[in-house]
N, C-alpha and C. Protein backbone atom coordinates (compact mmCIF):
# COMPACT_ATOMS: atom_id res chain seq x y z
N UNK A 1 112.21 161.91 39.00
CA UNK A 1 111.27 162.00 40.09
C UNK A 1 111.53 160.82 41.02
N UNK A 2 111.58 161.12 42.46
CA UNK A 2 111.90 160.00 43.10
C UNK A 2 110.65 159.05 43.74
N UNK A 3 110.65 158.09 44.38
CA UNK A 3 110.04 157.03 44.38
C UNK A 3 108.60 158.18 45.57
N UNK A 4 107.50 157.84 44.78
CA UNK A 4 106.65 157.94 46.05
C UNK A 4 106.61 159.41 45.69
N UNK A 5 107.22 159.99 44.66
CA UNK A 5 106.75 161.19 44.55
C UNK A 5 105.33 161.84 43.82
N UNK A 6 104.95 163.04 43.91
CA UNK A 6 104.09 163.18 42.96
C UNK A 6 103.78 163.73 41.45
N UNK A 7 103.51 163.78 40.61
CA UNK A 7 103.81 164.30 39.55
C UNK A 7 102.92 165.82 39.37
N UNK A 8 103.65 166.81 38.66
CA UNK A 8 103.41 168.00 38.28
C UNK A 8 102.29 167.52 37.36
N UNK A 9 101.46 168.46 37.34
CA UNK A 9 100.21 168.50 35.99
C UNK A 9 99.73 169.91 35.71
N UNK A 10 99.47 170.18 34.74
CA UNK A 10 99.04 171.55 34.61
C UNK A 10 99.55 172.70 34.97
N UNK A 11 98.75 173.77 35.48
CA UNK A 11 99.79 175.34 36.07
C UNK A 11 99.79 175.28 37.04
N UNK A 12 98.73 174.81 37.93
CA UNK A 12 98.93 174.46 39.68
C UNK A 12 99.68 173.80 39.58
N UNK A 13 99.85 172.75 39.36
CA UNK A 13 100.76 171.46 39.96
C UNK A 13 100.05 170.37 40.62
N UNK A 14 100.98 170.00 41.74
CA UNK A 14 100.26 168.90 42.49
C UNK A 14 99.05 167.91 41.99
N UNK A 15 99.44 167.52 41.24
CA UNK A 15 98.10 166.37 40.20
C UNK A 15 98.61 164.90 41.19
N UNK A 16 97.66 163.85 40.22
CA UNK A 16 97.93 162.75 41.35
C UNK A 16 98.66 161.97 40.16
N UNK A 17 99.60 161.28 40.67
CA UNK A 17 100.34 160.50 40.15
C UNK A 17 100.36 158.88 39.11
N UNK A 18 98.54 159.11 39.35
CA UNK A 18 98.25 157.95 37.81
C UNK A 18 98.52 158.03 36.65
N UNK A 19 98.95 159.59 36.41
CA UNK A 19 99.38 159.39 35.00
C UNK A 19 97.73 159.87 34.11
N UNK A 20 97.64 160.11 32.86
CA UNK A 20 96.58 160.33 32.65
C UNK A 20 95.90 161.64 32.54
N UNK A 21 94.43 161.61 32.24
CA UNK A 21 93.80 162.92 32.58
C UNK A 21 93.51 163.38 33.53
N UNK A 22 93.71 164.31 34.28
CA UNK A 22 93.43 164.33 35.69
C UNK A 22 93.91 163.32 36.51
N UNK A 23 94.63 162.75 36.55
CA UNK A 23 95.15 161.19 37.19
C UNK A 23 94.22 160.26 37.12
N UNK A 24 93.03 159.88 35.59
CA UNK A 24 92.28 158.68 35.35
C UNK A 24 92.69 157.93 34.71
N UNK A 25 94.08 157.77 34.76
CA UNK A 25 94.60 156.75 33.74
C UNK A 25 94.44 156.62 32.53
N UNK A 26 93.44 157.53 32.05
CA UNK A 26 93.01 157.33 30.43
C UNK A 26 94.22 158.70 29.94
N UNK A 27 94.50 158.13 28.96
CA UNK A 27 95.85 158.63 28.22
C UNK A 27 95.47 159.35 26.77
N UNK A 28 93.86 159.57 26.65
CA UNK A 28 93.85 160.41 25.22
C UNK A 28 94.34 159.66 24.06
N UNK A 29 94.97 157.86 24.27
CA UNK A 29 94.87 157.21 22.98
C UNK A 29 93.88 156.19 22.82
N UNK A 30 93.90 155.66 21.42
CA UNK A 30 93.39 154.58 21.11
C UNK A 30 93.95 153.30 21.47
N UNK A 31 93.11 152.47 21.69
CA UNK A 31 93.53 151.26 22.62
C UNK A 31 93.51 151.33 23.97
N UNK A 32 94.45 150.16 24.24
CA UNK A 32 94.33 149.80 25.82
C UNK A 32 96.00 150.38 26.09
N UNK A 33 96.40 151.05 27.11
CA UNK A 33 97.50 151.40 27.80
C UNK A 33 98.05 150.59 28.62
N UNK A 34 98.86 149.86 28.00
CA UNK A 34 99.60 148.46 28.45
C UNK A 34 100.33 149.28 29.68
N UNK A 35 100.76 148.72 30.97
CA UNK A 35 102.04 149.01 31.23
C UNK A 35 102.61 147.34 31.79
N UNK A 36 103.43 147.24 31.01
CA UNK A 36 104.19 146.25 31.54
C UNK A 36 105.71 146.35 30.81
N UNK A 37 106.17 146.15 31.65
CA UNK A 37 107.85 145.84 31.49
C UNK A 37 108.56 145.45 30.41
N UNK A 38 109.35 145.75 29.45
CA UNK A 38 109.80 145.22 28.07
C UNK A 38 109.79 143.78 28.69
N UNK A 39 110.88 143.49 29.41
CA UNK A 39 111.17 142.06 29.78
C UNK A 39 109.87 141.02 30.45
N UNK A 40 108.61 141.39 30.67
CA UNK A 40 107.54 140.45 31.19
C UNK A 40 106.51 140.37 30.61
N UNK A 41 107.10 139.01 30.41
CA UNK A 41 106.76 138.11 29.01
C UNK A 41 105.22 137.25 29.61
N UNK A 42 104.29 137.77 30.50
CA UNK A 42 103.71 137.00 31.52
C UNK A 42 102.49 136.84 30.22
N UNK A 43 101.78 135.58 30.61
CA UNK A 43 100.25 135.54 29.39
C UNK A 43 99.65 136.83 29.39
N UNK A 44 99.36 137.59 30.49
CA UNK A 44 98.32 138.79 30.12
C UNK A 44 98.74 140.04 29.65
N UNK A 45 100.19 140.30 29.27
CA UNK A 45 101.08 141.24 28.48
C UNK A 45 100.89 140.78 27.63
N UNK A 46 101.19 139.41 27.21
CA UNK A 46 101.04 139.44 25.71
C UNK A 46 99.94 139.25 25.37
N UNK A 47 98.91 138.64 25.64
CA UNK A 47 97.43 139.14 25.06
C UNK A 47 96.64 140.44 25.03
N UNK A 48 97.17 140.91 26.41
CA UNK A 48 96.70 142.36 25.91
C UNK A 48 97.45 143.56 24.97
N UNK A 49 98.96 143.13 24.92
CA UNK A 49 99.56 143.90 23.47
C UNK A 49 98.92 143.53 22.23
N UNK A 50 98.98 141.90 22.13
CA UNK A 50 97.88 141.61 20.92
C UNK A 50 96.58 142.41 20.86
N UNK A 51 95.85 142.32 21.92
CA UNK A 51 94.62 142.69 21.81
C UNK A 51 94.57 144.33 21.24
N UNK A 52 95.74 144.85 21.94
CA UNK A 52 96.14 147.05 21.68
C UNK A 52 96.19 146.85 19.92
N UNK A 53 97.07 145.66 19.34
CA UNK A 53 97.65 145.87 17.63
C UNK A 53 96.00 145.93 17.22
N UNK A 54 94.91 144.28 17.87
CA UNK A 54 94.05 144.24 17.19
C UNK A 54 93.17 146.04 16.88
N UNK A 55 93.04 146.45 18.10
CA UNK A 55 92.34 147.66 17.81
C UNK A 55 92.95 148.89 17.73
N UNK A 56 94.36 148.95 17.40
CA UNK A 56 95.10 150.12 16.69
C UNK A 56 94.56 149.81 14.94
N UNK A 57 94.69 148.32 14.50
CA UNK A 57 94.42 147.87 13.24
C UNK A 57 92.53 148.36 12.78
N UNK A 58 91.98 148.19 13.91
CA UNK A 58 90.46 148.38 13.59
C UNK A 58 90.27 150.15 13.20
N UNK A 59 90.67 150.38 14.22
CA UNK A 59 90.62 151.93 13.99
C UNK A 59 91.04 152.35 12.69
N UNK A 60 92.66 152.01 12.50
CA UNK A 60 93.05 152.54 10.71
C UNK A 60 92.45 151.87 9.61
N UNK A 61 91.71 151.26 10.14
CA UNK A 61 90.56 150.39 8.82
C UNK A 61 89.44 151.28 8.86
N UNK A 62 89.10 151.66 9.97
CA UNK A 62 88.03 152.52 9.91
C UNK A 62 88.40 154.01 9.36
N UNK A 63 89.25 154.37 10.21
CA UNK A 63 89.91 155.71 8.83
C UNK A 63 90.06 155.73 7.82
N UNK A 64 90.40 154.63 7.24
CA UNK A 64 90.60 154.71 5.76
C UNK A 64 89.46 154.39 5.19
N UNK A 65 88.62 153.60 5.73
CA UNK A 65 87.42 153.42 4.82
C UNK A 65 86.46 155.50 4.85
N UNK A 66 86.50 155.67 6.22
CA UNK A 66 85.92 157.23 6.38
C UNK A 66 86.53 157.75 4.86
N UNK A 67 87.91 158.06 5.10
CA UNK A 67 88.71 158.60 3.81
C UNK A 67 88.15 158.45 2.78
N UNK A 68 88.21 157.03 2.09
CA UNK A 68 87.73 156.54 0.72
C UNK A 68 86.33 157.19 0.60
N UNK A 69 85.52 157.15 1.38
CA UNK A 69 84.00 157.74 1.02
C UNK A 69 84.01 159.05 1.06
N UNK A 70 84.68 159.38 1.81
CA UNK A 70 84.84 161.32 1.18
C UNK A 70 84.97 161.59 0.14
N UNK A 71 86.67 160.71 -0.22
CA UNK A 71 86.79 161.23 -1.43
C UNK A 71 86.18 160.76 -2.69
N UNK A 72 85.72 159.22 -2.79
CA UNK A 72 84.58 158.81 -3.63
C UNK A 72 83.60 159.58 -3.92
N UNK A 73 83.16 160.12 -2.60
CA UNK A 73 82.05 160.89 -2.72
C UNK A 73 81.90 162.50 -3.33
N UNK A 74 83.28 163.28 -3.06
CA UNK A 74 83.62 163.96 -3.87
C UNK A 74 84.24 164.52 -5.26
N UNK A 75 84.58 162.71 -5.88
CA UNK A 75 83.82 163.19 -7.17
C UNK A 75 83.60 162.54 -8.19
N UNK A 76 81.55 162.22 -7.36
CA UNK A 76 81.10 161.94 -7.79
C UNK A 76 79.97 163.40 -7.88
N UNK A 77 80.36 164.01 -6.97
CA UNK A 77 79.29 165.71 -6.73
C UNK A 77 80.25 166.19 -7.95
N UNK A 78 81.50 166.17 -8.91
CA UNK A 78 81.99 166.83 -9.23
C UNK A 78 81.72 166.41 -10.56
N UNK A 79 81.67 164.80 -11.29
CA UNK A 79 81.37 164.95 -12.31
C UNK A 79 79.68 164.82 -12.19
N UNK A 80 78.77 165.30 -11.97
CA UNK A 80 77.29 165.67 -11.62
C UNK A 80 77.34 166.96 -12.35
């Protein structure tokens, strides 16, 4: 796609070029959606990649704890 162009979305087309849902920048993941450059190494890339690990890490702590109580919990209904 060339510079200044717009990006395709959906079956119409013509979406706006943020990227995202509807062009809101929100990307349907967990965390924060860094964009910065492999090579720029600036303070607020790297605190906010830190900050994306911290709450990629919170989240799979929280899944797994969800997990464990399901299945704890199922069987304990089983020897009942």
């Amino acid at each position: 796609m060339g510079k200044g162009g717009r990006m395709l979305s959906g079956v119409g087309g013509g979406g706006v070029g943020n990227g995202g849902i509807a062009g809101s920048g929100i990307f349907g993941m967990f965390g924060t959606v860094i964009q910065c450059k492999s090579e720029d190494n600036s303070i607020y890339c790297s605190i906010m990649k830190l900050f994306n690990l911290l709450i990629i890490f919170v989240v799979f702590i929280i899944i797994m704890y969800v997990i464990y109580t399901f299945i704890s919990s199922s069987y304990t209904k089983k020897g009942r």
